[in-house]
Protein backbone atom coordinates (compact mmCIF):
# COMPACT_ATOMS: atom_id res chain seq x y z
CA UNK A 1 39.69 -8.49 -10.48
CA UNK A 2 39.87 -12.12 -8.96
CA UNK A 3 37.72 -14.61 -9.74
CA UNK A 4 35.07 -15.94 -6.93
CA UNK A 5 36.04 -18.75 -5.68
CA UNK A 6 34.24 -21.41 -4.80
CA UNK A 7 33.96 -22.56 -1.35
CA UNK A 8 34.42 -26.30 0.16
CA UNK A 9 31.95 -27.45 2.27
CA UNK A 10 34.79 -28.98 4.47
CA UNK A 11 36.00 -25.00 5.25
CA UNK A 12 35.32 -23.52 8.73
CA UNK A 13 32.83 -21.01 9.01
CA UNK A 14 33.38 -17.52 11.58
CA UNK A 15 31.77 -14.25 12.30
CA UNK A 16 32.98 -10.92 13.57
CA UNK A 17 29.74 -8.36 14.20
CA UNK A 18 31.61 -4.69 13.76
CA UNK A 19 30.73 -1.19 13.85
CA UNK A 20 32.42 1.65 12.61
CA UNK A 21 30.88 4.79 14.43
CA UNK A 22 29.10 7.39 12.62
CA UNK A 23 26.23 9.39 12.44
CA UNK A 24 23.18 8.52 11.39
CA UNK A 25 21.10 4.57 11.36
CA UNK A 26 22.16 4.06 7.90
CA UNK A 27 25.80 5.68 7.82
CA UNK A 28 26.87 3.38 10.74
CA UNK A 29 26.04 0.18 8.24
CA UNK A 30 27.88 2.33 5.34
CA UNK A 31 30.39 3.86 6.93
CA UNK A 32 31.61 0.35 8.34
CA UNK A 33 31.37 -1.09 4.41
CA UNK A 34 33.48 1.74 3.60
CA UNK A 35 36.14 1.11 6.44
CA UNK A 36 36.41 -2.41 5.28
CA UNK A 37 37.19 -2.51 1.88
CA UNK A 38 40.68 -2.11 2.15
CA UNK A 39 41.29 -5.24 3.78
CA UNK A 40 38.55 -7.23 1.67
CA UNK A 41 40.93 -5.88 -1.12
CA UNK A 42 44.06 -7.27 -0.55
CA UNK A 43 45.58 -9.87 -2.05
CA UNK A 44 46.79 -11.56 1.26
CA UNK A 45 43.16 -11.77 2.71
CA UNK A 46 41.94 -13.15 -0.71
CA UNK A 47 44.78 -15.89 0.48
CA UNK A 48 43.51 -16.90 3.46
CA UNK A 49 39.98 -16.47 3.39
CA UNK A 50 38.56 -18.35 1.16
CA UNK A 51 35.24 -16.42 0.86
CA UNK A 52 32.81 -14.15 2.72
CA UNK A 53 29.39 -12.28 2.78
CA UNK A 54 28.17 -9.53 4.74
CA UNK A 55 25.03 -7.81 5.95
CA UNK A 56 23.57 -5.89 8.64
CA UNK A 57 21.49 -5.89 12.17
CA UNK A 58 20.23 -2.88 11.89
CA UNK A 59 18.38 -2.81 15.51
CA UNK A 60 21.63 -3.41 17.07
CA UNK A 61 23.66 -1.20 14.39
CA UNK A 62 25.99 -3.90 13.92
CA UNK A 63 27.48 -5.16 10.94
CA UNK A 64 28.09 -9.16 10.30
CA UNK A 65 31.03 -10.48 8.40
CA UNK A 66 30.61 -14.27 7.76
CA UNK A 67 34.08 -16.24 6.57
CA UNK A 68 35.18 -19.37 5.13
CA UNK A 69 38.47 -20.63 6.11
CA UNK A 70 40.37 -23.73 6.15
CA UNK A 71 41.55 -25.43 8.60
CA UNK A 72 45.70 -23.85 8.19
CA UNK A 73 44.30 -20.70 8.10
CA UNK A 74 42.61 -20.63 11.04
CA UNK A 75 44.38 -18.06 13.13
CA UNK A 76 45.86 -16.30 10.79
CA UNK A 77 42.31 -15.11 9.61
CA UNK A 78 41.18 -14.16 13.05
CA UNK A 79 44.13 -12.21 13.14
CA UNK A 80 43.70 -10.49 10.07
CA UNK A 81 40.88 -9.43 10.77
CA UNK A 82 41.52 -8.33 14.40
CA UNK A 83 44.47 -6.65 13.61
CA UNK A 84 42.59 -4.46 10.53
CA UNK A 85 39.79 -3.47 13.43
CA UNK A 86 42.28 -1.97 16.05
CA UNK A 87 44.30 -0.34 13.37
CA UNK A 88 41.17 1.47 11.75
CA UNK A 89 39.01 2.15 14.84
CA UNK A 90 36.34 -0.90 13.60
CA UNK A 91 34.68 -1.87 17.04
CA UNK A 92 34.50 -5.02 17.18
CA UNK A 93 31.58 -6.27 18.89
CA UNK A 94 31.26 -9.77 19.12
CA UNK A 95 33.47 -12.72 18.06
CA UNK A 96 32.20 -16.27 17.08
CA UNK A 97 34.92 -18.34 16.14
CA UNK A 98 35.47 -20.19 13.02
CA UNK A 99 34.11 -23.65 13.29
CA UNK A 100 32.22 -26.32 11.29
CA UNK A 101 29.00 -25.68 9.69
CA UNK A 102 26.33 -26.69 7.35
CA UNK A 103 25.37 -23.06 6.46
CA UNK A 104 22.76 -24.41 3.90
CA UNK A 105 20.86 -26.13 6.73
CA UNK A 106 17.84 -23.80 6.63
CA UNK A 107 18.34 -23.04 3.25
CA UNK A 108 17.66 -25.65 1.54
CA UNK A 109 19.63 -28.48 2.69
CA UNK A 110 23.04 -29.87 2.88
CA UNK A 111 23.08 -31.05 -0.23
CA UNK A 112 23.34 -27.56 -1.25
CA UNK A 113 26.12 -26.41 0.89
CA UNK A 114 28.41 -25.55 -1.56
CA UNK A 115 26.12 -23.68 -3.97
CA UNK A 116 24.94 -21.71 -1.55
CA UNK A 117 28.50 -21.09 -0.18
CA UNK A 118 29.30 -19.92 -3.97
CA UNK A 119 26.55 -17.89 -3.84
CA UNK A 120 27.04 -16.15 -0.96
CA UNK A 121 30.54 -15.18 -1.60
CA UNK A 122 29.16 -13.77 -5.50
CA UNK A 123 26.05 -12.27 -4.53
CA UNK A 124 28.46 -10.15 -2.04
CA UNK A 125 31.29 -9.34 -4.28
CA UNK A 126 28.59 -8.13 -7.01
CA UNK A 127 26.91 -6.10 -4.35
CA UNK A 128 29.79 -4.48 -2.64
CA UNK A 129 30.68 -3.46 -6.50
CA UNK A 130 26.38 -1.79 -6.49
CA UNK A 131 27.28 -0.03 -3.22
CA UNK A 132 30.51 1.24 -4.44
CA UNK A 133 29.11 2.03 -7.55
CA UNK A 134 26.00 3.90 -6.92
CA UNK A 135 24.56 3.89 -4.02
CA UNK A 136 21.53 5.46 -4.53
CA UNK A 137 20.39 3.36 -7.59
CA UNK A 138 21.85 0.22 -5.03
CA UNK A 139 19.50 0.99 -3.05
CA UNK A 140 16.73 1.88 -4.82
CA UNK A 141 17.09 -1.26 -7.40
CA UNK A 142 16.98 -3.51 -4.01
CA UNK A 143 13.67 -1.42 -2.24
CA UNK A 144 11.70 -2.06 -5.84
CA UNK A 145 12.77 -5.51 -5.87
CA UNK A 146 11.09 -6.20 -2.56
CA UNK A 147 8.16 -4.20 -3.25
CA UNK A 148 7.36 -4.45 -6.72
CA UNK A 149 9.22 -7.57 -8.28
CA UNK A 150 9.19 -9.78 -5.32
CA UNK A 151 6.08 -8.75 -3.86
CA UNK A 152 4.48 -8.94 -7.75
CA UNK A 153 6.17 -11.94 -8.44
CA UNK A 154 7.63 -10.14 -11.15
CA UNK A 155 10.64 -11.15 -13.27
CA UNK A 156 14.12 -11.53 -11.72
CA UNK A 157 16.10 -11.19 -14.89
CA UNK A 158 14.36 -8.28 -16.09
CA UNK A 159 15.14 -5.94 -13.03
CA UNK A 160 18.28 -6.43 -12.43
CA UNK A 161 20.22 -7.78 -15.24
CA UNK A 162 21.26 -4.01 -16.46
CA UNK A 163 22.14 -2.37 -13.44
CA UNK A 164 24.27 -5.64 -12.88
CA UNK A 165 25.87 -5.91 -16.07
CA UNK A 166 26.74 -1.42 -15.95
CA UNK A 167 27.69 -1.73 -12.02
CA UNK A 168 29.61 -4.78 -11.13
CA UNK A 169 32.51 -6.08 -13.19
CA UNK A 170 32.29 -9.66 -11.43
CA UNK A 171 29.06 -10.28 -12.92
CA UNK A 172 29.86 -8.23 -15.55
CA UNK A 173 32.63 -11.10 -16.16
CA UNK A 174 30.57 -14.02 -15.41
CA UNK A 175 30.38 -16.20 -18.33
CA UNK A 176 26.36 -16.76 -19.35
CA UNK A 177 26.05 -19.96 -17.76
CA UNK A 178 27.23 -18.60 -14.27
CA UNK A 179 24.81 -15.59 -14.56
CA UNK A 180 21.56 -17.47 -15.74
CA UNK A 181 22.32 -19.43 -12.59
CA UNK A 182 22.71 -15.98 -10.42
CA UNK A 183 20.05 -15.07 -11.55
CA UNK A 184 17.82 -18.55 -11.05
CA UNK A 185 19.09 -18.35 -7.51
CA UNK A 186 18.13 -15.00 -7.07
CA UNK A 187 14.40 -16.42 -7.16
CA UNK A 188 14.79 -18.68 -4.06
CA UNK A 189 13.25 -16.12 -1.93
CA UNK A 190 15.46 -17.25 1.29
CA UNK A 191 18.31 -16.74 -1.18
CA UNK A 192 17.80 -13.33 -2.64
CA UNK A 193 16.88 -12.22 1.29
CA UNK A 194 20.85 -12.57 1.62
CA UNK A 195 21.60 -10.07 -1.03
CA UNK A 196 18.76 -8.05 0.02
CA UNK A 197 20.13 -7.83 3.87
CA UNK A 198 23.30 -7.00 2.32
CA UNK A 199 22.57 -3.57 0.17
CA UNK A 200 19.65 -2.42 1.57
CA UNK A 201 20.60 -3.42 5.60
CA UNK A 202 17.23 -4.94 5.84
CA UNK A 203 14.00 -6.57 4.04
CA UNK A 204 10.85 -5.99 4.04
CA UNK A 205 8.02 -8.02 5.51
CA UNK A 206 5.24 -7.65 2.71
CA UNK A 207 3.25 -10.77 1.08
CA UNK A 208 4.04 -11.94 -1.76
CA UNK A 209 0.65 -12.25 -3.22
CA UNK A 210 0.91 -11.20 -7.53
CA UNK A 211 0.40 -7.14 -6.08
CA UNK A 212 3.22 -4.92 -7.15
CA UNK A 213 3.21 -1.43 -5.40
CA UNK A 214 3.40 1.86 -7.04
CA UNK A 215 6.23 3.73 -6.69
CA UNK A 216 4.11 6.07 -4.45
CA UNK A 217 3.15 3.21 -2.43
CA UNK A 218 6.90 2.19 -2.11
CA UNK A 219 8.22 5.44 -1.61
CA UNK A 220 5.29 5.54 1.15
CA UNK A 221 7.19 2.68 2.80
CA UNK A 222 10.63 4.07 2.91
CA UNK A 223 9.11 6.83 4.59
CA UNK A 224 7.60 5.04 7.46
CA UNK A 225 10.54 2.45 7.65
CA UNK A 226 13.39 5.72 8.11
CA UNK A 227 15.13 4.69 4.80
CA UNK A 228 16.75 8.06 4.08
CA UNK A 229 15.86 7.42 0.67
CA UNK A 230 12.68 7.76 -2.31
CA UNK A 231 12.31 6.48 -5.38
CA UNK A 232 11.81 9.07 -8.29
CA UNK A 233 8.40 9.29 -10.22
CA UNK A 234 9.95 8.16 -13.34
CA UNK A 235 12.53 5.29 -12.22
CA UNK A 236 13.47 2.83 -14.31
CA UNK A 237 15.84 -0.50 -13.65
C-alpha cells in the first residue's frame, strides 16, 4: 500500500462525471466504484496522477472523479482515464479538463489549498478501503454520523476511530500525528461533507442543533430518503 501523497497547489485540477450502468439508484454509484478500482490501483496511474477524490450526483446518477495532475502529465492522464472507460463500458458523461484551481476557495481559503488537497486525496483512499471493506457498516457508520454525531454535535474521534483503524489500512498506517489531524479535519463540517458525499452518495440536510436522533428516528430517514439500507436496534460504532 502506497503512501498518500501530498498534493501541490501548483497541480492542475480535472473532472470526468461517469456512470457504469446498473440497476438500481444506489448500484449505479456502486457499481461504477467497483468498475474503477482497477485503474485507481495501478501503479502507472499512481504515476501520473498525483491524487484524486470521488463522490456522487445522485439526481443525475453520475459519478465525479476529481484529479490532480501536473503540468507533464497532462494528457497522458486524460488518456488514462479515457482509455480505462471505453475498455470497461464506463460512460463517460461529461469531461472538464484539467486546469488551474484554488479548490480550497469555498473551503476555507487559499491558504489552505494544500491541506485540503491532502485531505481530499486521504479521506478518499480511507473510504474506498470502508466501501470495499464493508459496505453495510460504510454506510451505516456515515448515516449515524450525520444524524446522530453531527447533528448532536457529538464526538468525531469516538465514532469513527474503530471502524477506521479495523477497515482501512491507510489510516490504519497513519502515524498518530497524521490521524489526530484526520480526525480534527473531520470536524470542519464543509470538510467531513466530502467524505460524507463520497460513502454514503449524499448528505443529509438536518440542523445541527445539540439533538441526536434515535436510531428509530434515523432509520425513519433512510426510509423516506430510498437508502436501501436500516440501521439495527443494537448498533454500535
Amino acid at each position: 500500500m502506497a503512501a498518500v501523497k501530498r498534493i501541490p497547489k501548483e497541480d492542475f485540477f480535472g473532472i470526468f462525471y461517469v456512470r457504469k450502468p446498473e440497476a438500481t439508484l444506489w448500484n449505479v454509484y456502486y457499481g461504477t466504484i467497483d468498475a474503477l478500482r482497477p485503474l485507481l490501483a495501478e501503479k502507472e496511474f499512481s504515476k501520473v496522477i498525483s491524487g484524486f477524490y470521488i463522490n456522487y450526483n445522485y439526481k443525475e446518477q453520475v459519478t465525479r472523479i476529481s484529479y490532480f495532475v501536473n503540468t507533464a502529465n497532462l494528457q497522458e492522464a486524460v488518456s488514462m482515464f479515457q482509455e480505462f472507460f471505453k475498455k470497461n463500458a464506463i460512460l463517460e458523461v461529461k469531461f472538464e479538463p484539467p486546469r488551474e484551481e484554488t479548490v480550497a476557495k469555498k473551503y476555507g481559503g487559499k491558504e489552505l489549498e494544500e491541506r485540503f488537497r491532502y485531505f481530499l486525496n486521504l479521506e478518499t483512499q480511507i473510504g474506498l478501503e470502508l466501501l470495499r471493506t464493508d459496505l453495510l457498516q460504510a454506510r451505516i457508520l456515515f448515516a449515524t454520523y450525520c444524524l446522530r454525531v453531527r447533528k448532536g454535535r457529538l464526538p468525531v474521534r469516538e465514532h469513527f476511530e474503530s471502524t477506521f483503524t479495523k477497515n482501512s489500512p491507510t489510516y490504519a498506517s497513519l502515524p498518530m500525528e497524521e490521524r489526530e489531524q484526520f480526525l480534527r479535519d473531520l470536524e470542519r463540517l464543509s470538510w467531513a461533507h466530502m467524505m460524507v458525499n463520497l460513502v454514503l452518495g449524499c448528505d443529509f440536510n438536518v440542523p445541527q442543533d445539540g439533538l441526536a436522533l434515535s436510531i428509530p428516528e434515523i432509520n425513519e430517514i433512510l426510509r423516506a430518503s430510498s437508502m436501501e439500507f436500516e440501521v439495527p436496534s443494537d448498533w454500535k460504532p
